[in-house]
Protein backbone atom coordinates (compact mmCIF):
# COMPACT_ATOMS: atom_id res chain seq x y z
CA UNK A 1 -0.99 -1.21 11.57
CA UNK A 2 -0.24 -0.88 7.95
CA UNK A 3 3.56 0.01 8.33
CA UNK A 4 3.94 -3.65 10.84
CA UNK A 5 2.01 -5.16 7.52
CA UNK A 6 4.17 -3.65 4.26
CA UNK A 7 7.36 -4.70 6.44
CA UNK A 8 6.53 -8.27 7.26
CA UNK A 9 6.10 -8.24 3.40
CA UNK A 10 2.79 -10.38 3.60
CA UNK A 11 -0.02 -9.22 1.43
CA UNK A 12 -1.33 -5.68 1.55
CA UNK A 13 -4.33 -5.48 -0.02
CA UNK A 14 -6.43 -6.55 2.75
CA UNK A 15 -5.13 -3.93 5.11
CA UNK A 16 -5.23 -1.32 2.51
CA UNK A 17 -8.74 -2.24 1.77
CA UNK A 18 -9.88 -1.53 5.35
CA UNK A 19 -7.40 1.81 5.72
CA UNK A 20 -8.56 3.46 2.64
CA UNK A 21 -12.09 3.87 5.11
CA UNK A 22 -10.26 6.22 7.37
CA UNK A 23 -7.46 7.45 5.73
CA UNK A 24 -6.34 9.80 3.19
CA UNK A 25 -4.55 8.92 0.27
CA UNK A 26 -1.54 11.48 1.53
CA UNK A 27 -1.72 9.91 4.57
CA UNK A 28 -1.40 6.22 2.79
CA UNK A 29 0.96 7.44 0.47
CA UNK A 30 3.24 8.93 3.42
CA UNK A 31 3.20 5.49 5.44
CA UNK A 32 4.38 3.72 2.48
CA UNK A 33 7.06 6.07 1.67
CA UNK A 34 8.21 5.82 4.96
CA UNK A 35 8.15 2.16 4.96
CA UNK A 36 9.65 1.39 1.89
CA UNK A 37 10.86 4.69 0.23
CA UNK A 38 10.47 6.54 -3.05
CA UNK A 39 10.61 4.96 -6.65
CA UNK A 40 13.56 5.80 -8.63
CA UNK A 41 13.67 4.43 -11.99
CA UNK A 42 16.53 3.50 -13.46
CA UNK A 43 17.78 5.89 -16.00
C-alpha cells in the first residue's frame, strides 16, 4: 500500500506512520528505493 501512495505523490506521512508498526526500516527503506530510486547528489 505504501508504493500505490509515494507514486500518486500525495502525502506520506500518514501511511508511513501506520507502516512503521509492522515493518522494518530495511523493509521501508527498500519500498522507497524501489519506488523512487537512490539519492545522488550532485557533485
Amino acid at each position: 500500500m505504501m508504493s500505490a501512495i509515494i507514486s500518486t505523490r500525495s502525502n506520506v506521512f500518514g501511511e508511513l506512520v501506520n507502516t512503521v508498526e509492522v515493518c522494518s526500516l530495511g523493509q521501508i527503506t527498500a519500498c522507497l528505493t524501489g519506488v523512487v530510486g537512490k539519492f545522488r547528489p550532485m557533485v
